[in-house]
C-alpha atoms as a PDB file:
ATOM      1  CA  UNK A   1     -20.759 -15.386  22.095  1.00  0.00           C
ATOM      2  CA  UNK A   2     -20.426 -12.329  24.565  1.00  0.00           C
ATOM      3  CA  UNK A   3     -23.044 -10.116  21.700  1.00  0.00           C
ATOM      4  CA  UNK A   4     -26.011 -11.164  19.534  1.00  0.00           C
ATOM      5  CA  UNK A   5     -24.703 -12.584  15.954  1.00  0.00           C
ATOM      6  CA  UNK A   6     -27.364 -11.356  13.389  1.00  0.00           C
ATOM      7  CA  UNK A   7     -28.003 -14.222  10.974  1.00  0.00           C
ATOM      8  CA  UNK A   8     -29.860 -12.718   8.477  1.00  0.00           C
ATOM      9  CA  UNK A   9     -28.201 -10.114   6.269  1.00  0.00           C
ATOM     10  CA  UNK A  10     -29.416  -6.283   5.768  1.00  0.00           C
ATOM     11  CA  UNK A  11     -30.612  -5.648   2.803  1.00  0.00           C
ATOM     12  CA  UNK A  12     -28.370  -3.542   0.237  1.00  0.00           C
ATOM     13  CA  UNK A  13     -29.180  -1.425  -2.188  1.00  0.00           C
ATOM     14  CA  UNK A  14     -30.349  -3.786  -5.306  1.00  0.00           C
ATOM     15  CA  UNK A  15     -27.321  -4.547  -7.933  1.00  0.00           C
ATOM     16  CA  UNK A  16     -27.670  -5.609 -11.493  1.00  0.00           C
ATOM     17  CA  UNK A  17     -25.885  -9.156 -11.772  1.00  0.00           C
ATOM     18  CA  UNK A  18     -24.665  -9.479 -15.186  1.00  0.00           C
ATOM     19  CA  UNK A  19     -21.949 -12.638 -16.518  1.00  0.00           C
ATOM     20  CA  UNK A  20     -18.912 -10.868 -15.787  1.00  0.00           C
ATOM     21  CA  UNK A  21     -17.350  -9.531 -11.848  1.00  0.00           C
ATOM     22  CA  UNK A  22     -17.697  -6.100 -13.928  1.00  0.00           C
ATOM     23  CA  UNK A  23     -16.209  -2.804 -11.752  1.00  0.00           C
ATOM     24  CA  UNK A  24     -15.997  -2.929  -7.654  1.00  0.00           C
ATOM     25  CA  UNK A  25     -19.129  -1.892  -5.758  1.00  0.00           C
ATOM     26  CA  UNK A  26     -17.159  -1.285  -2.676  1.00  0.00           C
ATOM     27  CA  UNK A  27     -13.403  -2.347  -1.182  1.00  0.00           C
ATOM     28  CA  UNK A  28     -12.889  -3.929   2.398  1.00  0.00           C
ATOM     29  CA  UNK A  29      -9.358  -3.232   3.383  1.00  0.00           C
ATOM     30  CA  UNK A  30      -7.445  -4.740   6.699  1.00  0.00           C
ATOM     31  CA  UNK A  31      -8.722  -3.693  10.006  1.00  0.00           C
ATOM     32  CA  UNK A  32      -7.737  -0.691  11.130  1.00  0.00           C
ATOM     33  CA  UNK A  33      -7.000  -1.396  15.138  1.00  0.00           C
ATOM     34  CA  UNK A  34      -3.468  -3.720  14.024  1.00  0.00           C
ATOM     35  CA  UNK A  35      -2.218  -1.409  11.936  1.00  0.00           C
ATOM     36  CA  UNK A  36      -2.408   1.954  13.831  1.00  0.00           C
ATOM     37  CA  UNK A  37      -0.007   0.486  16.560  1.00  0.00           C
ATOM     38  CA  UNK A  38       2.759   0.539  13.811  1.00  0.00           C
ATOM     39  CA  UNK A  39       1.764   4.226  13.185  1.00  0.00           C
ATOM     40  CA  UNK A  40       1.792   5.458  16.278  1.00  0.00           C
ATOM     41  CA  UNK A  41       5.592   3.777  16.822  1.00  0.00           C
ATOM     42  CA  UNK A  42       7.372   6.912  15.196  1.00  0.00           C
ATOM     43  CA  UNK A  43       4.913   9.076  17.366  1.00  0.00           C
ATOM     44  CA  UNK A  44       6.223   6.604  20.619  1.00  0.00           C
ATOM     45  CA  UNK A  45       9.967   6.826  19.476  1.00  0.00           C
ATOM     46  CA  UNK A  46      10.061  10.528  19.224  1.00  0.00           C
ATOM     47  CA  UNK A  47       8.812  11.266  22.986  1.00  0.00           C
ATOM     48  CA  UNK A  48      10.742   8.470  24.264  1.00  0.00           C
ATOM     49  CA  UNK A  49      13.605   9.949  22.920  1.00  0.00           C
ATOM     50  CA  UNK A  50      12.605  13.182  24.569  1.00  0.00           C
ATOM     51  CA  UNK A  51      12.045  11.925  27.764  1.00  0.00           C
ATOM     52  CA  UNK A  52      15.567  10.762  28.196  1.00  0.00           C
ATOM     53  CA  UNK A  53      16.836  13.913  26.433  1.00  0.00           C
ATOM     54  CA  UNK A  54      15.215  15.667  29.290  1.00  0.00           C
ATOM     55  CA  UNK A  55      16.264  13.131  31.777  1.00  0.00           C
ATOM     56  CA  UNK A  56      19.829  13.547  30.886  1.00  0.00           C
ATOM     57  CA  UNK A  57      19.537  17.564  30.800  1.00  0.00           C
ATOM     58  CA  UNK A  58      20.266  17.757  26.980  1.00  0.00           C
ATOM     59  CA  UNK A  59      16.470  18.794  26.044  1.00  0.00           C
ATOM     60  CA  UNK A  60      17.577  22.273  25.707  1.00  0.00           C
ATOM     61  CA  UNK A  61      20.629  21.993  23.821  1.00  0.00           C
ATOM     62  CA  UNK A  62      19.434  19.922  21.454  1.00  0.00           C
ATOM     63  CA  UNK A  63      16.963  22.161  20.615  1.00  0.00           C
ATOM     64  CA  UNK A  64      19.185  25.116  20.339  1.00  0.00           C
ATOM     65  CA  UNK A  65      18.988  24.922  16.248  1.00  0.00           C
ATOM     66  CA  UNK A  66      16.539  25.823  13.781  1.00  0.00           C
ATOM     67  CA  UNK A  67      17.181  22.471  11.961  1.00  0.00           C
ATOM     68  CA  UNK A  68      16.059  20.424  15.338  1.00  0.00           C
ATOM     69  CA  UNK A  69      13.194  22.162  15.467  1.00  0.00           C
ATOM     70  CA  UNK A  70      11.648  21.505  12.249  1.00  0.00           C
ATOM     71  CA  UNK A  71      12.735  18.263  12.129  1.00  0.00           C
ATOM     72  CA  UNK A  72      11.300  16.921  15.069  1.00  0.00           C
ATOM     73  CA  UNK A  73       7.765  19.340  13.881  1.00  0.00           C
ATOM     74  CA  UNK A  74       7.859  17.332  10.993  1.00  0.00           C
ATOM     75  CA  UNK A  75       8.211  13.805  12.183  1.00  0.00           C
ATOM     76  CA  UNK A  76       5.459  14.791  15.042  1.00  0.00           C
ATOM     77  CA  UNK A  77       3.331  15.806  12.134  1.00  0.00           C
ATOM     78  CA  UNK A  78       3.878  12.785   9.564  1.00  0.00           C
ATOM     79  CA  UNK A  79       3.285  10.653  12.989  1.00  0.00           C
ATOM     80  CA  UNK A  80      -0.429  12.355  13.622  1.00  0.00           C
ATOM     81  CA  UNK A  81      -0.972  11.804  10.081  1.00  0.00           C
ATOM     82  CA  UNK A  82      -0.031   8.179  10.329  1.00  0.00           C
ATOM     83  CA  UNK A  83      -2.371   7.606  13.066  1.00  0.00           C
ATOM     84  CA  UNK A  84      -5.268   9.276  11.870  1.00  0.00           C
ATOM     85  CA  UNK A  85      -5.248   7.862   8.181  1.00  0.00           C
ATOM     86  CA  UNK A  86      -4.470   3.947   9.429  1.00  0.00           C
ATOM     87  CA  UNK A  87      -7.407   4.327  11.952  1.00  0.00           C
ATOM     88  CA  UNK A  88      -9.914   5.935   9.569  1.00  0.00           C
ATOM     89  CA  UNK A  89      -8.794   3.341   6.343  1.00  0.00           C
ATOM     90  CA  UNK A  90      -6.916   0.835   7.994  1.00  0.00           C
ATOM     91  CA  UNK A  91      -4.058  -1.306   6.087  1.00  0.00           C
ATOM     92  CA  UNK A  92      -4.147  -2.384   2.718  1.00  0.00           C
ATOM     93  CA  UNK A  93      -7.580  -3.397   0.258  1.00  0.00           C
ATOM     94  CA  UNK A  94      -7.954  -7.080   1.037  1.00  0.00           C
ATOM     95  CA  UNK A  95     -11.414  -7.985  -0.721  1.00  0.00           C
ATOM     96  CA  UNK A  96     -13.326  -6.072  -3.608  1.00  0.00           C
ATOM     97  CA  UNK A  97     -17.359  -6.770  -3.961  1.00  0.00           C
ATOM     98  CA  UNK A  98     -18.196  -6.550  -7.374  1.00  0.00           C
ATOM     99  CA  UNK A  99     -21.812  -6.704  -9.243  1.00  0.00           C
ATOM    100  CA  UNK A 100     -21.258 -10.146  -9.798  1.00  0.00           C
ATOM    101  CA  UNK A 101     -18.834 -11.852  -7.244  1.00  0.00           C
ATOM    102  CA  UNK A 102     -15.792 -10.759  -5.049  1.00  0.00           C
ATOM    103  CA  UNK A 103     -12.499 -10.796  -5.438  1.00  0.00           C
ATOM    104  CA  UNK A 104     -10.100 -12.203  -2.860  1.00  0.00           C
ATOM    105  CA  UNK A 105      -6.820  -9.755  -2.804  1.00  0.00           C
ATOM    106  CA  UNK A 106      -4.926 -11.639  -0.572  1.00  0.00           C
ATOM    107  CA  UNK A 107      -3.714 -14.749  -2.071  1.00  0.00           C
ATOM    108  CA  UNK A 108      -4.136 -14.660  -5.898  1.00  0.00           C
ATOM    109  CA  UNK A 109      -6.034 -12.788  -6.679  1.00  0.00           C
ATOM    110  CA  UNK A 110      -9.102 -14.609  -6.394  1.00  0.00           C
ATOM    111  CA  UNK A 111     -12.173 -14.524  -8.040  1.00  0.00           C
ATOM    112  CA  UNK A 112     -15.387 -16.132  -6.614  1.00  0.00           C
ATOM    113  CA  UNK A 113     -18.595 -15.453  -8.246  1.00  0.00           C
ATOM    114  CA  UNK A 114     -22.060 -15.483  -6.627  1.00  0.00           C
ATOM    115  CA  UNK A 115     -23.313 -18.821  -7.943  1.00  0.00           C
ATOM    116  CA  UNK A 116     -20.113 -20.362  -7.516  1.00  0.00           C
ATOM    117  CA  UNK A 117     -20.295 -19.897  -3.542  1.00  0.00           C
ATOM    118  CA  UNK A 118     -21.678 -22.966  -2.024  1.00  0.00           C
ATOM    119  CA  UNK A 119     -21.661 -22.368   1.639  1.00  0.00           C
ATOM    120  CA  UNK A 120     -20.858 -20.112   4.578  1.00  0.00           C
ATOM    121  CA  UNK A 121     -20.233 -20.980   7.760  1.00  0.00           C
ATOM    122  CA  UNK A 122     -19.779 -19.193  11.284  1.00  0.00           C
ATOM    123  CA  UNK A 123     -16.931 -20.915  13.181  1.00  0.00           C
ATOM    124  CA  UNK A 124     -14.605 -19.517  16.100  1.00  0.00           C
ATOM    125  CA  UNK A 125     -11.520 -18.179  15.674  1.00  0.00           C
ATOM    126  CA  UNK A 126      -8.558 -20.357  14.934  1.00  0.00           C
ATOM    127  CA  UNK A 127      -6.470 -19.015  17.631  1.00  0.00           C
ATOM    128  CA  UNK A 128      -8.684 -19.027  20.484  1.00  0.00           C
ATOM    129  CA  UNK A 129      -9.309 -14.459  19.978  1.00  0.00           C
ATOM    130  CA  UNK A 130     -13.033 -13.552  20.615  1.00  0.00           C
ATOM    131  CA  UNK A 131     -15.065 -12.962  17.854  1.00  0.00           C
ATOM    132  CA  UNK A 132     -16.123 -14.876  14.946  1.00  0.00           C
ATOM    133  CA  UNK A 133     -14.753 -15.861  11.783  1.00  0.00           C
ATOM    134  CA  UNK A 134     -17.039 -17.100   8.562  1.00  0.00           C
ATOM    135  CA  UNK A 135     -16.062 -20.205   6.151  1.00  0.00           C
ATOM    136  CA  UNK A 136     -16.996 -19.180   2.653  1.00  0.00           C
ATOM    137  CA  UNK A 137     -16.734 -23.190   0.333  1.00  0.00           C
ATOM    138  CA  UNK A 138     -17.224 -22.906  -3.475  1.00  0.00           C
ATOM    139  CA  UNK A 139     -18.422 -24.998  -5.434  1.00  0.00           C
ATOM    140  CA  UNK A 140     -14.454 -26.133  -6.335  1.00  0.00           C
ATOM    141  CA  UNK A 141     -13.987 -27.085  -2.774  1.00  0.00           C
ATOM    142  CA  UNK A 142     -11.763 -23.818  -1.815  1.00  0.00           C
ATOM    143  CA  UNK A 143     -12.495 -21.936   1.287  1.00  0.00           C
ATOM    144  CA  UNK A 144     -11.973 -18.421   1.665  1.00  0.00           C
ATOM    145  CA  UNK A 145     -11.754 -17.298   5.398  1.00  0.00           C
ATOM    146  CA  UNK A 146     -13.543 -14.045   6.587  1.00  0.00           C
ATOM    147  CA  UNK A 147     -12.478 -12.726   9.815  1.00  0.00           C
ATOM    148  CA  UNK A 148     -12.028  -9.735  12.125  1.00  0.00           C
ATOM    149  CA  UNK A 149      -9.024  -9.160  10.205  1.00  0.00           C
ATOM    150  CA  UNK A 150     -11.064  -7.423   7.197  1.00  0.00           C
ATOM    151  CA  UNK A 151     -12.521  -4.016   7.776  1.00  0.00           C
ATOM    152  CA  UNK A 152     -16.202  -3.832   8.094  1.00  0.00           C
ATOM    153  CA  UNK A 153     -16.136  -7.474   7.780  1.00  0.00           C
ATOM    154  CA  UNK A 154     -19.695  -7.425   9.077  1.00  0.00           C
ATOM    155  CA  UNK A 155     -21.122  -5.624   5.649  1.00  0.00           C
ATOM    156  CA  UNK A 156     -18.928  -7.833   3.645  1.00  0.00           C
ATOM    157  CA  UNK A 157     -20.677 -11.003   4.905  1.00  0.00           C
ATOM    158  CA  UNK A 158     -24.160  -9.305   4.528  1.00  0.00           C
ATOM    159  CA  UNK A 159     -23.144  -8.825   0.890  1.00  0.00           C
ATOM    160  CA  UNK A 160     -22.332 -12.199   0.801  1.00  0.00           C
ATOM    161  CA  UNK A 161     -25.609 -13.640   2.058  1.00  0.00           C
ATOM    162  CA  UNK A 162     -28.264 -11.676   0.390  1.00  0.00           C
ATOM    163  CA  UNK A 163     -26.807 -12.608  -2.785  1.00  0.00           C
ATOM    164  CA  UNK A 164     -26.056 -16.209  -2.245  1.00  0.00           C
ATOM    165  CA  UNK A 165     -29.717 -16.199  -0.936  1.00  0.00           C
ATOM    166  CA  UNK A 166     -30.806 -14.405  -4.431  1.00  0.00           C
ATOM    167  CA  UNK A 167     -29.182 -17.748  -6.048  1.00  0.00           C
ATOM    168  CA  UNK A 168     -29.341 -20.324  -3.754  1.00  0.00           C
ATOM    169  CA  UNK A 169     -33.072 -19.749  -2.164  1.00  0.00           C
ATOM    170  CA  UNK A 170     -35.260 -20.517  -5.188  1.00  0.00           C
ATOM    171  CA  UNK A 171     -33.680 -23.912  -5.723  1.00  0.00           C
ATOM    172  CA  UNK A 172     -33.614 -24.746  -2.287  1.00  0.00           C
ATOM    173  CA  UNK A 173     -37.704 -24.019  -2.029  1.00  0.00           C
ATOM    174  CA  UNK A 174     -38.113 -25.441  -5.545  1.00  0.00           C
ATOM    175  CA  UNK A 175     -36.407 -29.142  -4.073  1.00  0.00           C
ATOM    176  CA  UNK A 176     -38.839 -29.057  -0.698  1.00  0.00           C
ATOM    177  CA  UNK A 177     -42.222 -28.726  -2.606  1.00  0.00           C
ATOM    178  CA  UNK A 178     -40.552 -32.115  -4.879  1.00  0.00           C
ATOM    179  CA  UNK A 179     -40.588 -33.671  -1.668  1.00  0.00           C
ATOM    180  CA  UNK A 180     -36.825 -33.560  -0.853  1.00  0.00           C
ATOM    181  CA  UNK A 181     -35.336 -33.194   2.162  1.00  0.00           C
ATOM    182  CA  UNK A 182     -32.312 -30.400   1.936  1.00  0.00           C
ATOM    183  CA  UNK A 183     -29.676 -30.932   4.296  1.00  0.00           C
ATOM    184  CA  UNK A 184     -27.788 -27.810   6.260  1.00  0.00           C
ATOM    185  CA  UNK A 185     -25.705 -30.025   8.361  1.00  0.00           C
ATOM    186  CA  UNK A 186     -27.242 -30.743  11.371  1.00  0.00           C
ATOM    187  CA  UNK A 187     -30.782 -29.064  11.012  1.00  0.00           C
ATOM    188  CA  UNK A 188     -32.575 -30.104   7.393  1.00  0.00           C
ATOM    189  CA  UNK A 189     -35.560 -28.404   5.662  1.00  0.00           C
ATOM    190  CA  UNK A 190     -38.340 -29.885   4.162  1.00  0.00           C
ATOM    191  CA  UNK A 191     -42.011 -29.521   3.452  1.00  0.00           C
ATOM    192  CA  UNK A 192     -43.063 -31.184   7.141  1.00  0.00           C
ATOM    193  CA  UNK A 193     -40.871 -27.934   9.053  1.00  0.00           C
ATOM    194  CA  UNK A 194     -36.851 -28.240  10.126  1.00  0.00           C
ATOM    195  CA  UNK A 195     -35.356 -31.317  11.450  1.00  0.00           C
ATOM    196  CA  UNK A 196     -32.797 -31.242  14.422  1.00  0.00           C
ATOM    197  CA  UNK A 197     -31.512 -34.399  15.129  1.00  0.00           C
ATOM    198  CA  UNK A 198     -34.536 -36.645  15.283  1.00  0.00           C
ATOM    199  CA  UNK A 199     -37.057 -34.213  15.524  1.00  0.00           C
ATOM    200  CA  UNK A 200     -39.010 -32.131  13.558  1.00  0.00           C
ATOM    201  CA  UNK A 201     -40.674 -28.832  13.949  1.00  0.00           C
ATOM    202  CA  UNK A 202     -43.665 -28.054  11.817  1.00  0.00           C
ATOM    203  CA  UNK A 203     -43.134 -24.501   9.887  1.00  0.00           C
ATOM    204  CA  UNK A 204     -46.293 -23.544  11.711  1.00  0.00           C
ATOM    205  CA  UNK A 205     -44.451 -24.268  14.488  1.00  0.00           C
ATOM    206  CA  UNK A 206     -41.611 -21.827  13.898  1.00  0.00           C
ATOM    207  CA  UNK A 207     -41.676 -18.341  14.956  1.00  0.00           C
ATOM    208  CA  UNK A 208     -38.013 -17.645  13.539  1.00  0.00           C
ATOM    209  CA  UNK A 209     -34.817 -19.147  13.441  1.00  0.00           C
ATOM    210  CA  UNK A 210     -31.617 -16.874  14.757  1.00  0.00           C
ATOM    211  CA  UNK A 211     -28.556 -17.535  16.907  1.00  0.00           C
ATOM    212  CA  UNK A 212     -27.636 -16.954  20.644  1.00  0.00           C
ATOM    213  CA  UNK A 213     -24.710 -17.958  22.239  1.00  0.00           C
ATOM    214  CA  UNK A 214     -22.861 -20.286  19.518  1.00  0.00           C
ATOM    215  CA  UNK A 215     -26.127 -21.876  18.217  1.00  0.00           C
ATOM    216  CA  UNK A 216     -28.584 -21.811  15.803  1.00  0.00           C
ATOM    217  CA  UNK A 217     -32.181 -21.465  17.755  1.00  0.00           C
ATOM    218  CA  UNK A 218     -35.487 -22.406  16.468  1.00  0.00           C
ATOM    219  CA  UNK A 219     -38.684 -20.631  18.521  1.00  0.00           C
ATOM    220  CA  UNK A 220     -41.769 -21.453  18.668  1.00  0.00           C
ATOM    221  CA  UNK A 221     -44.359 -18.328  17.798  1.00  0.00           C
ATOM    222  CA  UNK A 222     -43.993 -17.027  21.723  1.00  0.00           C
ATOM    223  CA  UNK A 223     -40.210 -16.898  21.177  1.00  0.00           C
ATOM    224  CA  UNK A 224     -39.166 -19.877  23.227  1.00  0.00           C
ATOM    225  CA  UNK A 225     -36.525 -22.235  21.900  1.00  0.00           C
ATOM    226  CA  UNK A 226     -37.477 -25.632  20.613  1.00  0.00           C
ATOM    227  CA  UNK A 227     -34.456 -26.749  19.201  1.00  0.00           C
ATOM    228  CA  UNK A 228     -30.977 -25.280  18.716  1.00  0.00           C
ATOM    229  CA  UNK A 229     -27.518 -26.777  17.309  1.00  0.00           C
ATOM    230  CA  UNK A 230     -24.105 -25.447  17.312  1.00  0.00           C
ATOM    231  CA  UNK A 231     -23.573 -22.508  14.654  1.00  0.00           C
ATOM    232  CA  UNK A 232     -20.133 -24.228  13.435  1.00  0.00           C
ATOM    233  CA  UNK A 233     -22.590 -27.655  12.863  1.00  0.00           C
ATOM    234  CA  UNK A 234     -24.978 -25.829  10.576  1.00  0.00           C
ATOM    235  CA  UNK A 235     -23.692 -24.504   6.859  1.00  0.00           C
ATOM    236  CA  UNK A 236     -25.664 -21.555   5.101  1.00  0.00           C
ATOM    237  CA  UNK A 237     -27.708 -21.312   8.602  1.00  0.00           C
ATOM    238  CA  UNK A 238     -28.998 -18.091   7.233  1.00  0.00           C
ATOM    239  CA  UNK A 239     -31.114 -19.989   4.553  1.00  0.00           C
ATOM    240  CA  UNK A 240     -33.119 -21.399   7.216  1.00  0.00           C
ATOM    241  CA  UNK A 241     -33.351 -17.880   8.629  1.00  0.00           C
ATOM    242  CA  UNK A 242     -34.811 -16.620   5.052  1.00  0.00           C
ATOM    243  CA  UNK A 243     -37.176 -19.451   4.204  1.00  0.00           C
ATOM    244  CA  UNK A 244     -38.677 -19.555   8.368  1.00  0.00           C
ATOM    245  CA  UNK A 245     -39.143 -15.504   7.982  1.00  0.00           C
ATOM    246  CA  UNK A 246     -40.753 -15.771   4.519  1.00  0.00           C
ATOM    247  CA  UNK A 247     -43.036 -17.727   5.902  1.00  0.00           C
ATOM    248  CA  UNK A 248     -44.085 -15.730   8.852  1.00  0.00           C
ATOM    249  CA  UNK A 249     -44.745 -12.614   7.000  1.00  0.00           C
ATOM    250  CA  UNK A 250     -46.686 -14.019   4.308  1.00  0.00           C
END
């Protein structure tokens, strides 16, 4: 990872959850950068096709007409229009956040509520591209993939995690003081601090738990590491981020 991956989410403004998806907060819609290529081709067409009007010496005559004038005005104008609205909104509304869920515009639809989202997951791209992609599982088993290919992506998964936090968080704290031992992969949680492999590091041990570099990262209180796995390896890795700040600021 060439930049610092924030695991845990900003905070948005609070949202009352009721037992319906009830109207969109907000609408992620495809990245812009793909789609203002094909809006700028008309733009790339039209002064090509000048340049060798000029190049064969007909510039001049073809512009000896009203009509030629305003027509090639007009497509020079729908072109800058073209370009400026794909770069500011980008291509079509992909994923809607609603009070109580999203839903998934792209194959479906598809609705996925907040307590019906089991994990998320940071993995690599498929296809070798820089940047990150995240793995949302429900609790049916789907996945929904959430890449660079959404606009603003970055909020979207903040969404995501604060409220899958809001549902998922008391639970998890609720099975560690029973004694269990709650399983993110390859780090666990329990009430002795988080396991990584076969060690464990007291929660008075833990100064916070982010990522750096493809991994997951557990420091001490100075901020060195003491343990790390591979982001990919480690499911809902912004849990552990919640529960190890909790603690520190209490």
């Amino acid at each position: 990872m060439s930049t610092p991956y924030r695991l845990r989410a900003r905070r948005p403004p609070a949202v009352d959850v009721s037992t319906s998806l009830r109207p969109p907060g907000r609408m992620f819609y495809g990245a812009a950068t793909r789609h203002v290529v094909w809006a700028a081709a008309p733009f790339v067409l039209l002064l090509g096709y000048g340049v060798w009007l000029a190049h064969q010496g007909l510039l001049e005559h073809w512009f000896n007409s009203t009509f030629s004038v305003f027509a090639v005005a007009a497509l020079f104008a729908i072109s800058v229009v073209l370009i400026v609205y794909t770069s500011a909104v980008g291509g079509g509304e992909l994923v809607r956040v609603h009070a109580n869920g999203i839903l998934d515009l792209r194959v479906g639809p598809r609705a996925v509520r907040w307590d019906e989202m089991q994990s998320l997951t940071v993995v690599a791209q498929e296809d070798g591209r820089p940047g990150l992609r995240h793995v949302l599982r429900t609790t049916d088993g789907e996945t929904l993939s959430l890449g660079p290919s959404i606009g603003g992506v970055v909020d979207l998964v903040d969404e995501i995690r604060v409220r899958m936090a809001e549902h998922q968080l008391p639970g998890v704290r609720a099975r560690i003081a029973e004694g269990d031992v709650v399983r993110f992969g390859a780090m666990a949680a329990s009430e002795q601090g988080i396991s990584v492999g076969p060690r464990v590091v007291a929660w008075d041990d833990v100064g916070d738990v982010d990522a750096e570099a493809g991994e997951i990262v557990v420091r001490g209180p100075g901020g060195e590491r003491v343990a790390a796995a591979k982001l990919a390896d480690v499911p809902n890795a912004f849990l552990l981020a919640e529960m190890a700040h909790a603690r520190r600021v209490k």
